[in-house]
Structures are given as C-alpha cells and as structure tokens.
N, C-alpha and C. Protein backbone atom coordinates (compact mmCIF):
# COMPACT_ATOMS: atom_id res chain seq x y z
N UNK A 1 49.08 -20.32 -38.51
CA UNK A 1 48.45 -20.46 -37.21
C UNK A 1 47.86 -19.14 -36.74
N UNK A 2 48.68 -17.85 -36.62
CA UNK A 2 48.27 -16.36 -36.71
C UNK A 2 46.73 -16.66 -37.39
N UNK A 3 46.36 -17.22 -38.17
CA UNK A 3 45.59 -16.77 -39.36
C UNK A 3 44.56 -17.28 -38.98
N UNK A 4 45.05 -18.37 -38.23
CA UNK A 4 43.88 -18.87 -38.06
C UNK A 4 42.39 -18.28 -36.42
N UNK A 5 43.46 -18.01 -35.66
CA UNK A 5 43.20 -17.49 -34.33
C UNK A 5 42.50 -15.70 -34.69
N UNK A 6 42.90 -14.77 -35.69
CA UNK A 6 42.13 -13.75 -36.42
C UNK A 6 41.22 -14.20 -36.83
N UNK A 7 40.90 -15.37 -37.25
CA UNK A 7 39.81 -15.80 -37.91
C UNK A 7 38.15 -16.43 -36.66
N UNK A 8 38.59 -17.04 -35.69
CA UNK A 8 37.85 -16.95 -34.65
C UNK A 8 37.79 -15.94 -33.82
N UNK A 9 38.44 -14.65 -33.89
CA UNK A 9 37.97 -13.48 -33.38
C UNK A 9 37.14 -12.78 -33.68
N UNK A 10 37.18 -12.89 -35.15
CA UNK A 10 36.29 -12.07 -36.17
C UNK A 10 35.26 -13.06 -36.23
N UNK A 11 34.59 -14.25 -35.87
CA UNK A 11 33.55 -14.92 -35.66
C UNK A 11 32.57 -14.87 -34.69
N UNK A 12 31.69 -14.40 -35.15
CA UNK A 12 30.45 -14.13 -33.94
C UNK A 12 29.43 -14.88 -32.96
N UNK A 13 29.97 -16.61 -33.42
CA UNK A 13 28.86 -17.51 -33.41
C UNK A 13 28.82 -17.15 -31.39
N UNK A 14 27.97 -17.95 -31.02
CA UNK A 14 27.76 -17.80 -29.38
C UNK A 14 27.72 -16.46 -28.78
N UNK A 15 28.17 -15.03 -29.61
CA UNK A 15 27.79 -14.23 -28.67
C UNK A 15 26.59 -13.43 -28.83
N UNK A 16 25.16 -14.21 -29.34
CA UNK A 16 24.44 -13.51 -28.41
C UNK A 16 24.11 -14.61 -26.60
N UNK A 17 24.28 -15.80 -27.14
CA UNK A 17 24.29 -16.45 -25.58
C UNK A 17 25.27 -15.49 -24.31
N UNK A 18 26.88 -15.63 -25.07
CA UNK A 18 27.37 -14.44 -23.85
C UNK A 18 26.48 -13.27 -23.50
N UNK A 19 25.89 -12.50 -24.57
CA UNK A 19 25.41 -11.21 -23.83
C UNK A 19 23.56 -11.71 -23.17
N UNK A 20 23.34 -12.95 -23.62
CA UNK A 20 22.17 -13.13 -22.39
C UNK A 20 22.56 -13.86 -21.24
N UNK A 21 23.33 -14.04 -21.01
CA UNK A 21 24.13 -14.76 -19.83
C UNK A 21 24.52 -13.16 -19.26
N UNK A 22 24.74 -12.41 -19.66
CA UNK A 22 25.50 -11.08 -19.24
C UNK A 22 24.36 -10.18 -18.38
N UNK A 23 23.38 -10.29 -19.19
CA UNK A 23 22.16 -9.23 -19.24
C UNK A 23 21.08 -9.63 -18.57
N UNK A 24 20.83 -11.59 -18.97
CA UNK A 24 19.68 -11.86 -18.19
C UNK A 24 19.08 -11.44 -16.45
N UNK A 25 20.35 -11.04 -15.97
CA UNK A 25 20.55 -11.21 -14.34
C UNK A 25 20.23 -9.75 -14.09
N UNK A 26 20.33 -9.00 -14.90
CA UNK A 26 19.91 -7.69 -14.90
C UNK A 26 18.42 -7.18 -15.12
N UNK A 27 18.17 -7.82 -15.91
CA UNK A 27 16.83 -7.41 -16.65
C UNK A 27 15.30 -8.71 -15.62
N UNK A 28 16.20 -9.40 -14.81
CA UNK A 28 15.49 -10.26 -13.84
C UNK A 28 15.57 -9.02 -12.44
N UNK A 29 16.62 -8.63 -12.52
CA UNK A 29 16.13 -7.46 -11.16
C UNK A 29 15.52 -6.49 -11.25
N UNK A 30 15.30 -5.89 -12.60
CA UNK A 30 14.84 -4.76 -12.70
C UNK A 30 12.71 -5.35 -12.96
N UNK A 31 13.15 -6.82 -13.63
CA UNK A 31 11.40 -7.21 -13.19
C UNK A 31 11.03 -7.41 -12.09
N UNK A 32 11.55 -8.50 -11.01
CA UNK A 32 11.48 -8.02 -9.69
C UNK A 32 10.63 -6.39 -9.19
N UNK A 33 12.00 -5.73 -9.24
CA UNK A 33 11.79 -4.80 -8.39
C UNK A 33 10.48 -3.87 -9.08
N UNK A 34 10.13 -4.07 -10.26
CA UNK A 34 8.76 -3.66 -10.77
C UNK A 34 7.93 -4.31 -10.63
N UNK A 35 7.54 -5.53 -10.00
CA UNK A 35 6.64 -6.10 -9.32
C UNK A 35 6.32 -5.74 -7.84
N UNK A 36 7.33 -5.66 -7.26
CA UNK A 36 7.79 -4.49 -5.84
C UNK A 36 7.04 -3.34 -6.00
N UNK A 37 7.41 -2.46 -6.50
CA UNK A 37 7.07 -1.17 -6.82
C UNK A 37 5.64 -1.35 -6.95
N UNK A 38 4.96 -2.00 -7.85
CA UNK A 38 3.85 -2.28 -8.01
C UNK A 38 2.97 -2.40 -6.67
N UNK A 39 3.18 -3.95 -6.41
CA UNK A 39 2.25 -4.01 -5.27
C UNK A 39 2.42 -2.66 -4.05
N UNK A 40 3.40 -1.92 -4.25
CA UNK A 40 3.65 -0.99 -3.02
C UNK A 40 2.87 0.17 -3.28
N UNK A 41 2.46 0.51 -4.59
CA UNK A 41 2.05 1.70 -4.68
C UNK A 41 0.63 1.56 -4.98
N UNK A 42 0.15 -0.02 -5.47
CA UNK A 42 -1.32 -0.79 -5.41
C UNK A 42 -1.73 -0.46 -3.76
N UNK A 43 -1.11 -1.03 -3.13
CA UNK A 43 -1.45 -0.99 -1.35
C UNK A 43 -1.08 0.23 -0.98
N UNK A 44 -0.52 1.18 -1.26
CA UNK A 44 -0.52 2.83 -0.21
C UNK A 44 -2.12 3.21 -0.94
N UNK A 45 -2.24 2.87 -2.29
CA UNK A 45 -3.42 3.97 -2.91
C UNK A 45 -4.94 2.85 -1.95
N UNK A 46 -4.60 1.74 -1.38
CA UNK A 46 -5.66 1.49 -0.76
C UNK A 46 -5.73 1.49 0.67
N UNK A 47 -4.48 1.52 1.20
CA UNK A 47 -4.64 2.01 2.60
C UNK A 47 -5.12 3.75 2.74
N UNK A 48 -4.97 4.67 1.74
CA UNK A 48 -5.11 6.01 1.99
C UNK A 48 -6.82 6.19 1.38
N UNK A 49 -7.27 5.03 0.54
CA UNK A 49 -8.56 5.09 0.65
C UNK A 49 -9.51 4.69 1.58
N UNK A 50 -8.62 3.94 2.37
CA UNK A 50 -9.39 3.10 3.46
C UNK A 50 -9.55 4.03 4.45
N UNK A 51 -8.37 4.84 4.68
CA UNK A 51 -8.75 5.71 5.97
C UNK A 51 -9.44 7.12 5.05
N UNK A 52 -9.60 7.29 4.26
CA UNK A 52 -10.47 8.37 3.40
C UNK A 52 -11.93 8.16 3.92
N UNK A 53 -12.38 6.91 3.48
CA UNK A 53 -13.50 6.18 3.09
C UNK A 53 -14.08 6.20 5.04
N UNK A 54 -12.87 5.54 6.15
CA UNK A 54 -13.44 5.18 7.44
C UNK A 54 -13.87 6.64 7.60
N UNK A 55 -12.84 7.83 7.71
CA UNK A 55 -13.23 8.83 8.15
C UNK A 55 -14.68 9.70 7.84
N UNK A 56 -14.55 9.85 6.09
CA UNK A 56 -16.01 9.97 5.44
C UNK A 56 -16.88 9.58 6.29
N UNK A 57 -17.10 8.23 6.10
CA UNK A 57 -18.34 8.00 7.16
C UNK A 57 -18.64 8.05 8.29
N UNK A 58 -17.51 8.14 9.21
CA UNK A 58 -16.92 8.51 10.21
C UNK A 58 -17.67 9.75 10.87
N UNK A 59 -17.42 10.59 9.64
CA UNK A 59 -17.76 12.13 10.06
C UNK A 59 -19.12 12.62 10.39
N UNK A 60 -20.42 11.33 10.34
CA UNK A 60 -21.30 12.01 9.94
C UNK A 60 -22.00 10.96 10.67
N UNK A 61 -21.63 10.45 11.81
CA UNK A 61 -22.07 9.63 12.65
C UNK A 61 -22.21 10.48 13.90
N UNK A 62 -23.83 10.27 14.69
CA UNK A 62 -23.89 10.79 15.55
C UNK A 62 -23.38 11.04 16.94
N UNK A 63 -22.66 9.64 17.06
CA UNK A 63 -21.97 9.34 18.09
C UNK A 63 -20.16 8.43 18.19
N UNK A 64 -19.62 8.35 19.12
CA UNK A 64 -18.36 7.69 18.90
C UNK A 64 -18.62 6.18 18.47
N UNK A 65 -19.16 5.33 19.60
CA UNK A 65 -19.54 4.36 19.18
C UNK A 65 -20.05 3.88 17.45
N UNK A 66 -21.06 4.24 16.72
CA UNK A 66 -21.51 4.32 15.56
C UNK A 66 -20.19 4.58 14.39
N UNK A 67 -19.45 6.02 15.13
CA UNK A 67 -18.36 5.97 14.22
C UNK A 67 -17.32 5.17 14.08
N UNK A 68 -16.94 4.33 15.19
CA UNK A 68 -16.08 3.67 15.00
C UNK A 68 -16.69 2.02 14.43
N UNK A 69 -17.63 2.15 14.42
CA UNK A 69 -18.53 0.52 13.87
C UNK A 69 -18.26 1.17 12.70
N UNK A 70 -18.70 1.90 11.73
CA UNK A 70 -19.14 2.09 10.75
C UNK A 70 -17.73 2.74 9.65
N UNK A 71 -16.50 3.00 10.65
CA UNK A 71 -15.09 3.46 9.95
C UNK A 71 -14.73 2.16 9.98
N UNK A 72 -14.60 1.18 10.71
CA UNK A 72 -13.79 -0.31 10.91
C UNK A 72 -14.86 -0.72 9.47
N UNK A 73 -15.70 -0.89 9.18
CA UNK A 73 -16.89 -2.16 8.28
C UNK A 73 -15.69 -0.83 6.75
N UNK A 74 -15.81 0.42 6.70
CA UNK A 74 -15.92 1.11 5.41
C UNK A 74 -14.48 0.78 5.13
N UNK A 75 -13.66 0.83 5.94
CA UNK A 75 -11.90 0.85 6.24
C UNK A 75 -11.66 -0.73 5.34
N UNK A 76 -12.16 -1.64 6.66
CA UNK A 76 -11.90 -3.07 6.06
C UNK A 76 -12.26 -2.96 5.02
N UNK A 77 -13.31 -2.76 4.48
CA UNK A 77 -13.96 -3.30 3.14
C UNK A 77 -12.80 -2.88 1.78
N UNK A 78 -12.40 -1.69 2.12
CA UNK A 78 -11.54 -1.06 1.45
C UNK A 78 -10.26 -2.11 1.17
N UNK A 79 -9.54 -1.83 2.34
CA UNK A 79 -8.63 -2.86 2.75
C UNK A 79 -8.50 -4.27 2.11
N UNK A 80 -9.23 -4.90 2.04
CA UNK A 80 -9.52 -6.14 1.66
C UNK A 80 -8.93 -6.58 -0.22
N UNK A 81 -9.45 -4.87 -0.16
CA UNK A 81 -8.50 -5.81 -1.90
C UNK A 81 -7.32 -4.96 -1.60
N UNK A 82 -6.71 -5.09 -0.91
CA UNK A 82 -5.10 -4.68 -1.35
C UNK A 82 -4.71 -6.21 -1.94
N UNK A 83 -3.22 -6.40 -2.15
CA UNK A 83 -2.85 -7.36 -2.41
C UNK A 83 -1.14 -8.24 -1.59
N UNK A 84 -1.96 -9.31 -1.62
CA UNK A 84 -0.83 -9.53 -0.34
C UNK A 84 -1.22 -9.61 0.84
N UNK A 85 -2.15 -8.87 1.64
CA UNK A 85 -2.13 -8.35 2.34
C UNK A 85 -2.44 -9.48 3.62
N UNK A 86 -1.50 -9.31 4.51
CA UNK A 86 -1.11 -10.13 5.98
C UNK A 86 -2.49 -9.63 7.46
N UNK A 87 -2.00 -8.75 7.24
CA UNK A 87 -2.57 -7.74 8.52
C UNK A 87 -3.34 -6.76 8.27
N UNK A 88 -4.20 -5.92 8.88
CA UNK A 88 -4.71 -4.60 8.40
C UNK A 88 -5.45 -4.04 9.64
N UNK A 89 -5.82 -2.68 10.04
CA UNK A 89 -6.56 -2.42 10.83
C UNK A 89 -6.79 -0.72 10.46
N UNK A 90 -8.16 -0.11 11.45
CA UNK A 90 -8.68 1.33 11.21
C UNK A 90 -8.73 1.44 12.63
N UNK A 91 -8.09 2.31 12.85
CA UNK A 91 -8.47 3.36 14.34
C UNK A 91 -8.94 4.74 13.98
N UNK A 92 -9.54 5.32 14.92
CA UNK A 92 -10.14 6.57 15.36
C UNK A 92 -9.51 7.45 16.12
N UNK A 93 -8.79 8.30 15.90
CA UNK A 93 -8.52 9.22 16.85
C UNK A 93 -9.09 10.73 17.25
N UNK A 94 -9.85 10.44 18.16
CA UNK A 94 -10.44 12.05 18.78
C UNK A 94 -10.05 12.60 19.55
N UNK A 95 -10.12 14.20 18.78
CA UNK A 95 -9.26 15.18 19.99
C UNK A 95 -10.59 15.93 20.30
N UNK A 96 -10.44 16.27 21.67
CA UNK A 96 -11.56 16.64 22.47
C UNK A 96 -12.71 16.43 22.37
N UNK A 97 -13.04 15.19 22.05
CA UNK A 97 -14.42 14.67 22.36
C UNK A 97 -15.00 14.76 20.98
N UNK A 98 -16.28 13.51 21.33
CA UNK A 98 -17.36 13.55 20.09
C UNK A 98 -18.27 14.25 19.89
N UNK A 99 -17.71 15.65 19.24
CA UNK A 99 -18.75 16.70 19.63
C UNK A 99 -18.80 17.70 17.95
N UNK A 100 -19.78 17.78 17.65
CA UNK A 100 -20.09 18.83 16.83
C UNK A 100 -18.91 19.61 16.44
N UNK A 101 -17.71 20.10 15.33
CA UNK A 101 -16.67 20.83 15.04
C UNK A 101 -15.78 20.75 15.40
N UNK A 102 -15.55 19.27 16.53
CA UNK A 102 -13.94 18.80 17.14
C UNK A 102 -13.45 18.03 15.40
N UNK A 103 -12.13 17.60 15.64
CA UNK A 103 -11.73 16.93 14.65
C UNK A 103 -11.32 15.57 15.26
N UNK A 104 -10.97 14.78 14.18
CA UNK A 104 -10.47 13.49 14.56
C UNK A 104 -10.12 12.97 13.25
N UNK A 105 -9.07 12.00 13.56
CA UNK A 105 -8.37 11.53 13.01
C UNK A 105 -8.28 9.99 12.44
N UNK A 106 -8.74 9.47 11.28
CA UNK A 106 -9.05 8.27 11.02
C UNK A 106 -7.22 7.61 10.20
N UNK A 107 -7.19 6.37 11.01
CA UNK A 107 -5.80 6.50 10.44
C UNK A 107 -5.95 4.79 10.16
N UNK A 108 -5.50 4.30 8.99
CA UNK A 108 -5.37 2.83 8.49
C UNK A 108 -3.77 2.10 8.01
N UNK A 109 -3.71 1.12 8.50
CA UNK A 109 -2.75 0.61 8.26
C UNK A 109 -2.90 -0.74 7.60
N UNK A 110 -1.69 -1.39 6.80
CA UNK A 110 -2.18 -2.40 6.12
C UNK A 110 -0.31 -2.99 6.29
N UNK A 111 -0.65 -4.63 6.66
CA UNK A 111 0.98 -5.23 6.70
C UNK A 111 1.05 -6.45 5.56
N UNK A 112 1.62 -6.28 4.64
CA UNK A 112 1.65 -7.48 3.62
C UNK A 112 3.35 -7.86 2.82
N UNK A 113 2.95 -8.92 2.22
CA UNK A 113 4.59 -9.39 1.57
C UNK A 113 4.08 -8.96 -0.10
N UNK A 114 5.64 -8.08 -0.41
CA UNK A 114 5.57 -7.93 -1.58
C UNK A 114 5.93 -8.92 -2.72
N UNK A 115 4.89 -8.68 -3.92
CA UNK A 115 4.75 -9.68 -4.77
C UNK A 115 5.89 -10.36 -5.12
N UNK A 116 6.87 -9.71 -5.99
CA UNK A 116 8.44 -10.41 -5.97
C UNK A 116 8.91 -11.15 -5.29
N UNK A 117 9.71 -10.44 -4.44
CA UNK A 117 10.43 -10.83 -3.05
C UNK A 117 10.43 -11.53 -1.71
N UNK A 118 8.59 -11.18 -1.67
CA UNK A 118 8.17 -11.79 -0.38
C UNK A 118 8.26 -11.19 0.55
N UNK A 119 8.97 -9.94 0.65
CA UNK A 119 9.76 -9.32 1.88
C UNK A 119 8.29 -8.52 2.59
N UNK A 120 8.09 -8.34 4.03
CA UNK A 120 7.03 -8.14 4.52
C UNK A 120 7.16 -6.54 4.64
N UNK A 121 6.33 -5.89 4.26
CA UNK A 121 5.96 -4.42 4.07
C UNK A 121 4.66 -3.32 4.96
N UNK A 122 4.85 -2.80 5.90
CA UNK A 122 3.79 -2.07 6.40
C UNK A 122 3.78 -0.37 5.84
N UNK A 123 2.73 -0.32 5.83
CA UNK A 123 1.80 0.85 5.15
C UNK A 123 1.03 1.56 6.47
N UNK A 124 1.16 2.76 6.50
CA UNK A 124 0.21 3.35 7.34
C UNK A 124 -0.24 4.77 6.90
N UNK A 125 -1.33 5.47 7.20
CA UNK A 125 -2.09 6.68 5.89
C UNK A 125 -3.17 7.34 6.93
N UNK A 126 -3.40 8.11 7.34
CA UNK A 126 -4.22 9.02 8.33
C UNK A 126 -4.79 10.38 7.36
N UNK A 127 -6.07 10.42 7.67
CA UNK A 127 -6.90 10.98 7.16
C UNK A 127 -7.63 12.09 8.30
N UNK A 128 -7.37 13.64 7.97
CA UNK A 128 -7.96 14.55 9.38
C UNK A 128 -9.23 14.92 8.92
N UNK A 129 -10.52 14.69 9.83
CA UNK A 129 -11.24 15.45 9.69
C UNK A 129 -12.41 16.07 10.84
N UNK A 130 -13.42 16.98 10.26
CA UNK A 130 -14.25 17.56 11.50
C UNK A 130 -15.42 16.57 11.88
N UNK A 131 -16.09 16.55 12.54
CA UNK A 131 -16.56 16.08 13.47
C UNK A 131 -18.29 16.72 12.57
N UNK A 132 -18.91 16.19 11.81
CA UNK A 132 -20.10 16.74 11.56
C UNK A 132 -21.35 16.85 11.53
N UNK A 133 -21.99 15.63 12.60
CA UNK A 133 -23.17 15.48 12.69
C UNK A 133 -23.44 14.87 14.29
N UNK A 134 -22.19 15.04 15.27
CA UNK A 134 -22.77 14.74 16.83
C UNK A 134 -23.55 15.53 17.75
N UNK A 135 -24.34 14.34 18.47
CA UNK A 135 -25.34 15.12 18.83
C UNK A 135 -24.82 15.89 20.41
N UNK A 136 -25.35 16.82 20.77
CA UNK A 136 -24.80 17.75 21.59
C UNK A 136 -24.20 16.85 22.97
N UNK A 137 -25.67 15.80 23.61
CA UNK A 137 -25.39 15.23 24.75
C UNK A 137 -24.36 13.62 24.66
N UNK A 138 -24.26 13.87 22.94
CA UNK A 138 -23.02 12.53 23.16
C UNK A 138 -21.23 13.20 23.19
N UNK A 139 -20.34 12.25 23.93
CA UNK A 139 -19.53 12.99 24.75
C UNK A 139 -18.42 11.39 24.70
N UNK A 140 -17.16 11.55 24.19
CA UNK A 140 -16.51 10.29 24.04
C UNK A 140 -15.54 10.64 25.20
C-alpha cells in the first residue's frame, strides 16, 4: 500500500492544470493593469499636446478673444483622439493682460475610463508661455 501512494507522488499527470489555476489569476492582473498603464500614458502624452498645440497658437494671436477661439478648435482637435475619453476641456490663463511679452498659461484637461478596469481617470497638463503677437490697443 506504501508503494503504492510513492507511486502517485512521483506522478505528474494534472500538474500543469494546478500551476495554471495557480498562475492564471496573476498573469490576468498584470494584463489588466498593462492595459491601464497604457491608456494612461496614451492620454497624458495627448492632453500635454493639447495644451502645447492650444498655447502655440495661442501665442501668436492678436487678441484674447482670437486666442481663446483658436486654443479651444487646436486643444479639442488634439484631445479628441485620446482614448476613452468622457470629458475634456482648454482654458487660457492670462497674467496681466493681452499684451505684447505678458505670459499666459494654456492648461488642458481630459476625464476618461481606463481601458481595463473602467475606473474613471482625470488628466490635467499646463503649458507657459509669452504673449507674441498682441496688438498694443488690445487689453483683456
């Protein structure tokens, strides 16, 4: 009887099922969370182009008005291929006016569910720059 019970120890049949029963649950979180990772670092590299891109054009608008039409159209457009993506918006921020060598601040945000999980994720990315083509008598 001994002899026999050594003899199904030393038998291997079923364990590779045990070690994918062991492992599968592991190697399912670690895909997950690389689908995660993914879409998260897909959507920062396009929210930080979006406010790149609003400000760029931003900068070289003669007036506030113009700049902020023309950062919202460059921002969104950007925006638009993230993935996932729920929510999104481009603001303008000016410090001391729309004037020739002030700076301002183009800042984008983007709210979406990540691919895996679903779990809802906001992104936000601000971009500083000068002020380079207003005309003297425009004044925000």
């Amino acid at each position: 009887m001994r002899r026999k019970w050594l003899v199904c120890i030393r038998d291997e049949r079923g364990s590779q099922i045990l070690e994918l029963i062991l492992v599968l649950p592991l190697l399912w979180l670690l895909f997950i969370f690389s689908f995660d990772q993914f879409s998260i670092l897909y959507n920062r590299q396009k929210v930080l182009a979006a406010a790149y891109e609003a400000g760029r054009i931003a900068a070289v608008q003669p007036n506030y008005g113009l700049a902020e039409y023309h950062a919202i159209r460059m921002g969104e457009a950007e925006l638009q291929q993230g993935i996932g993506m729920t929510q999104s918006g481009i603001r303008l921020y000016v410090h001391g006016g729309w004037k020739k060598g002030n700076h301002f601040e183009a800042e984008a945000t983007m709210q979406f569910k990540r691919l895996a999980s679903g779990a809802p994720y906001e992104l936000k990315e601000s971009y500083h720059l000068m002020i380079e083509n207003a005309r003297k008598e425009s004044g925000y």
